[in-house]
C-alpha atoms as a PDB file:
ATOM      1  CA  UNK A   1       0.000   0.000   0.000  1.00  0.00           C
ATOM      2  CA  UNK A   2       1.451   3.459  -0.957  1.00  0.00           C
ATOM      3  CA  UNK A   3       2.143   6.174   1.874  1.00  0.00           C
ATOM      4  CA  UNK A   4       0.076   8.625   0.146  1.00  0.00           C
ATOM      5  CA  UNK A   5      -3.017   5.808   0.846  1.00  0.00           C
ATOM      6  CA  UNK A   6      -1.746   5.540   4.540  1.00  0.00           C
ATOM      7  CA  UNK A   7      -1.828   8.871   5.124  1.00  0.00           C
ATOM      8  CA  UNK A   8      -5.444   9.583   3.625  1.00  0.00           C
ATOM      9  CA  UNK A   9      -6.773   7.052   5.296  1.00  0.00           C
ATOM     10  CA  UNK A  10      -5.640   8.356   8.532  1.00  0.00           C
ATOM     11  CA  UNK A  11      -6.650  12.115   7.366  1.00  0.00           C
ATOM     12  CA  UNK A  12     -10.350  10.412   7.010  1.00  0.00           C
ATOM     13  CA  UNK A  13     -10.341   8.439  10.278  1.00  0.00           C
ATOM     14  CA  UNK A  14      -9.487  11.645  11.697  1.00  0.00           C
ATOM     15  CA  UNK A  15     -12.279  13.661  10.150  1.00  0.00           C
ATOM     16  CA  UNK A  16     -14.697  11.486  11.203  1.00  0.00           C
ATOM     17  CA  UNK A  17     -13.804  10.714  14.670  1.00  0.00           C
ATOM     18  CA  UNK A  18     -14.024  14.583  15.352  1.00  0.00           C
ATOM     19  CA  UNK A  19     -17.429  14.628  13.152  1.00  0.00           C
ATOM     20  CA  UNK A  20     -20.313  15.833  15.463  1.00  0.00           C
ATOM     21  CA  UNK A  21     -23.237  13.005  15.931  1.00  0.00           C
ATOM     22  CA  UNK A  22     -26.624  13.085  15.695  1.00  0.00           C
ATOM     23  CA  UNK A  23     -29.613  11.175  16.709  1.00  0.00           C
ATOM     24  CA  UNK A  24     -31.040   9.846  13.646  1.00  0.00           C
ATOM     25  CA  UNK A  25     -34.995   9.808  13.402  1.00  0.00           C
ATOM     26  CA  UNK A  26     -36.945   8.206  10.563  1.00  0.00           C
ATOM     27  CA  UNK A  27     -37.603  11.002   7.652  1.00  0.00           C
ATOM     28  CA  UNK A  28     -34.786  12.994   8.835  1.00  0.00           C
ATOM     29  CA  UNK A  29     -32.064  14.757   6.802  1.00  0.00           C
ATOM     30  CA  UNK A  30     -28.130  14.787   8.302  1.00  0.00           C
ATOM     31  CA  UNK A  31     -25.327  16.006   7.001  1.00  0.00           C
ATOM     32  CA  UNK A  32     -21.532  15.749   8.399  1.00  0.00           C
ATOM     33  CA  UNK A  33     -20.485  19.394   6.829  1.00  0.00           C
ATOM     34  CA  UNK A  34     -20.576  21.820   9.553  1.00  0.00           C
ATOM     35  CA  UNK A  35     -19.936  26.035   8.204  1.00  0.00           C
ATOM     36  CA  UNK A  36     -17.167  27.023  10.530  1.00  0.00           C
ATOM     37  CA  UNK A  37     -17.876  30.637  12.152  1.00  0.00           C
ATOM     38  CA  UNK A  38     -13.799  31.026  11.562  1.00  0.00           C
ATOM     39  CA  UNK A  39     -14.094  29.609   8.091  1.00  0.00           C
ATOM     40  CA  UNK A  40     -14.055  33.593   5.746  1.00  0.00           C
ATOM     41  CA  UNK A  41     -16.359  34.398   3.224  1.00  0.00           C
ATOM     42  CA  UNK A  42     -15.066  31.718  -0.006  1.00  0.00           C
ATOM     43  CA  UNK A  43     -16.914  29.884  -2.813  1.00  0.00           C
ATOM     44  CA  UNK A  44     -19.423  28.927  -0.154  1.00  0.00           C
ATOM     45  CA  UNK A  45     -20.889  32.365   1.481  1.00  0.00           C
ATOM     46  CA  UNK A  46     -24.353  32.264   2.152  1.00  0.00           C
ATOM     47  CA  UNK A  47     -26.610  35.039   1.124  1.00  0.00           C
ATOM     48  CA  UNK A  48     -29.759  33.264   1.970  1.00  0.00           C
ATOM     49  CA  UNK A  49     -31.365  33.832   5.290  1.00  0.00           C
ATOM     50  CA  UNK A  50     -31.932  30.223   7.335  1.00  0.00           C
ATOM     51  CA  UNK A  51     -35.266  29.291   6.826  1.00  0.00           C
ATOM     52  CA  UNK A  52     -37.256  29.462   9.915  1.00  0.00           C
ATOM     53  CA  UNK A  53     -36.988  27.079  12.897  1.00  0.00           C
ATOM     54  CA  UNK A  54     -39.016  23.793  12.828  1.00  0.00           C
ATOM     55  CA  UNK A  55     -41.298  22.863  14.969  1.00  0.00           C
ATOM     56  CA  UNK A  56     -40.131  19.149  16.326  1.00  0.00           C
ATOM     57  CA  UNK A  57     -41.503  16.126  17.954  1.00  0.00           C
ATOM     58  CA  UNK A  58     -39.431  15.493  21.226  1.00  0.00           C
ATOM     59  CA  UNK A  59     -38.890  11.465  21.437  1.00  0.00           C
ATOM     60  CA  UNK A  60     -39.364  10.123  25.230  1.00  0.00           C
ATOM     61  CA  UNK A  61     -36.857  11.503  27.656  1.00  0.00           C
ATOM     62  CA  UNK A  62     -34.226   8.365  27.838  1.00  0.00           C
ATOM     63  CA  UNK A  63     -32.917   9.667  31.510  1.00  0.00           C
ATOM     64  CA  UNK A  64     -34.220  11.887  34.147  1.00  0.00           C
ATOM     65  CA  UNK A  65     -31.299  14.539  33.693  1.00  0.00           C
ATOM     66  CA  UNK A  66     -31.767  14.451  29.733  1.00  0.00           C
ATOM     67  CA  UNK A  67     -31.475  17.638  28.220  1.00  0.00           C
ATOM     68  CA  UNK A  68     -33.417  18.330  25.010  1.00  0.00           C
ATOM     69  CA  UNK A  69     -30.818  20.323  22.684  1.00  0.00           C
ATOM     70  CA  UNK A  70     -32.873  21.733  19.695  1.00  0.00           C
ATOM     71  CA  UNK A  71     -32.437  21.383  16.306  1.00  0.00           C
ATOM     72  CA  UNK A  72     -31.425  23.750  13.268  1.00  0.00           C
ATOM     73  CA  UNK A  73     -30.493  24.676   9.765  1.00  0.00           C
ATOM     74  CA  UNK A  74     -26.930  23.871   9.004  1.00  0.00           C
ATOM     75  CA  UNK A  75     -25.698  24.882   5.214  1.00  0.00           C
ATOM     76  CA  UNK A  76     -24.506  21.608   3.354  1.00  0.00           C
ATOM     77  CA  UNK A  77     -22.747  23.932   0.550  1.00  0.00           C
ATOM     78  CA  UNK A  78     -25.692  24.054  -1.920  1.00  0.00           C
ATOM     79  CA  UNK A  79     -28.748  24.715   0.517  1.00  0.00           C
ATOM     80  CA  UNK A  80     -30.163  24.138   3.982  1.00  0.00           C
ATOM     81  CA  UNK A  81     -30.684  20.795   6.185  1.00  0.00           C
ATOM     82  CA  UNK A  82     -32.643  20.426   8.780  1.00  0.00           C
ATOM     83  CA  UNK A  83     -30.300  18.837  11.773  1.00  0.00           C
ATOM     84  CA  UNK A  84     -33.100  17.074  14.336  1.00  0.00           C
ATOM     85  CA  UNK A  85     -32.981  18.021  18.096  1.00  0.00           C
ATOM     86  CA  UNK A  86     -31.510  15.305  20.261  1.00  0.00           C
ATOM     87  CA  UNK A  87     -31.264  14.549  23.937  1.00  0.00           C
ATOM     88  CA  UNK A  88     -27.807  14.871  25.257  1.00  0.00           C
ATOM     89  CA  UNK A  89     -26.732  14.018  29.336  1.00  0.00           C
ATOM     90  CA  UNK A  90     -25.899  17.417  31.025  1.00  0.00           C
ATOM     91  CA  UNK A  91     -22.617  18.961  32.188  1.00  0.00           C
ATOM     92  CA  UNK A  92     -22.863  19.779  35.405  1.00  0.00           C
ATOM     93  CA  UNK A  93     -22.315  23.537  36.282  1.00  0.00           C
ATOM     94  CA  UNK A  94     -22.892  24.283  32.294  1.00  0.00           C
ATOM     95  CA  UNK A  95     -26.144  24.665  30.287  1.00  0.00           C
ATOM     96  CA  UNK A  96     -26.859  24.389  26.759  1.00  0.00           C
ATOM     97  CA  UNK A  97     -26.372  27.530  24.116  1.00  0.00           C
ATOM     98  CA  UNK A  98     -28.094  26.391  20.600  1.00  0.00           C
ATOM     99  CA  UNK A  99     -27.105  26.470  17.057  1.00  0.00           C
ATOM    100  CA  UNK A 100     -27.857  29.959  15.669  1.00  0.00           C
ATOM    101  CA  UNK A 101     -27.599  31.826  12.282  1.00  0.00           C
ATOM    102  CA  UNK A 102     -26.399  35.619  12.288  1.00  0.00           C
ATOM    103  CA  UNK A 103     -25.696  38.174   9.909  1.00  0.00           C
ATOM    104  CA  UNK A 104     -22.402  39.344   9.474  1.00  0.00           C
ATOM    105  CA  UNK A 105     -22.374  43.244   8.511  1.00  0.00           C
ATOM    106  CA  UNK A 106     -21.470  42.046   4.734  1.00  0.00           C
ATOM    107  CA  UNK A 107     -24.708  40.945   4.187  1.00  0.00           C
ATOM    108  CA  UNK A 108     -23.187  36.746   4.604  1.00  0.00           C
ATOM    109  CA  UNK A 109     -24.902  34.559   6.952  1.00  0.00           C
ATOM    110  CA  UNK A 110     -22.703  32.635   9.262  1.00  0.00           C
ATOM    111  CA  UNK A 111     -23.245  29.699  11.676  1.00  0.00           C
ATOM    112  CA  UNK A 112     -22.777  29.671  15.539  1.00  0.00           C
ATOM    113  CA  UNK A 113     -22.230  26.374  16.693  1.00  0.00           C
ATOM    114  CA  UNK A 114     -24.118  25.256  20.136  1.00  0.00           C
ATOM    115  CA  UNK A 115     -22.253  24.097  23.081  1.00  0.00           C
ATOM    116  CA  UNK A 116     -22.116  24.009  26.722  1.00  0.00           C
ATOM    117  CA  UNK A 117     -21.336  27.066  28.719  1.00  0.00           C
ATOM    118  CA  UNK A 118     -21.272  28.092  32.395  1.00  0.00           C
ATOM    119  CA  UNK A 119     -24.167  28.441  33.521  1.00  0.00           C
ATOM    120  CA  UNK A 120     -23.287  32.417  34.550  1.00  0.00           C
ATOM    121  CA  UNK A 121     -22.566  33.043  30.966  1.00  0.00           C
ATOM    122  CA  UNK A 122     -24.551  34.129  28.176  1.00  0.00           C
ATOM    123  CA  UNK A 123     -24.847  32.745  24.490  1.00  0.00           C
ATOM    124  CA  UNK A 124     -22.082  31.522  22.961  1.00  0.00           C
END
């Protein structure tokens, strides 16, 4: 096997073990490509507005502490996806700050990824 193989291979493996998860739900679009908020303004600016927010079906809590993290639009390079909601086990001291779209003052629409904060801290 050739280096050059090796070493793709790896770079793959790599990508995808740092690849966020989702909880997949029958119906439901996902995609793996995530638009940086560090990323520039390149071939793939957006300068279409998200569309607006879904309205989802919550599945069963699976444990007590569960927290419901909702779902959004994420840009898969030619148009929006819907990414579901999913339940995800809290971090203690921390709470949950969503996806979000803003508008940069260039017009360009960039995403904010979610994440835990402290609790004592606003959005991300």
């Amino acid at each position: 096997m050739r280096i050059s193989n090796i070493l793709a291979g790896a770079g793959i493996a790599a990508t995808l073990a740092l690849a966020p998860t989702a909880q997949a739900q029958p119906g439901a679009r996902h995609v793996s490509h995530f638009v940086s908020p560090d990323r520039g303004h390149d071939a793939d600016a957006i300068t279409t507005p998200p569309p607006a927010s879904r309205d989802e079906h919550r599945p069963p809590r699976p444990f007590r502490e569960a927290v419901w993290t909702e779902g959004y639009w994420n840009w898969n390079g030619n148009a929006y996806v819907w990414v579901d909601g999913t339940w995800m086990r809290p971090i203690p001291g921390r709470r949950w700050s969503p996806w979000r779209w803003t508008q940069q003052s260039d017009g360009h629409w960039q995403l904010i990824p979610g994440g835990w904060v402290p609790s004592h801290e606003g959005a991300l």
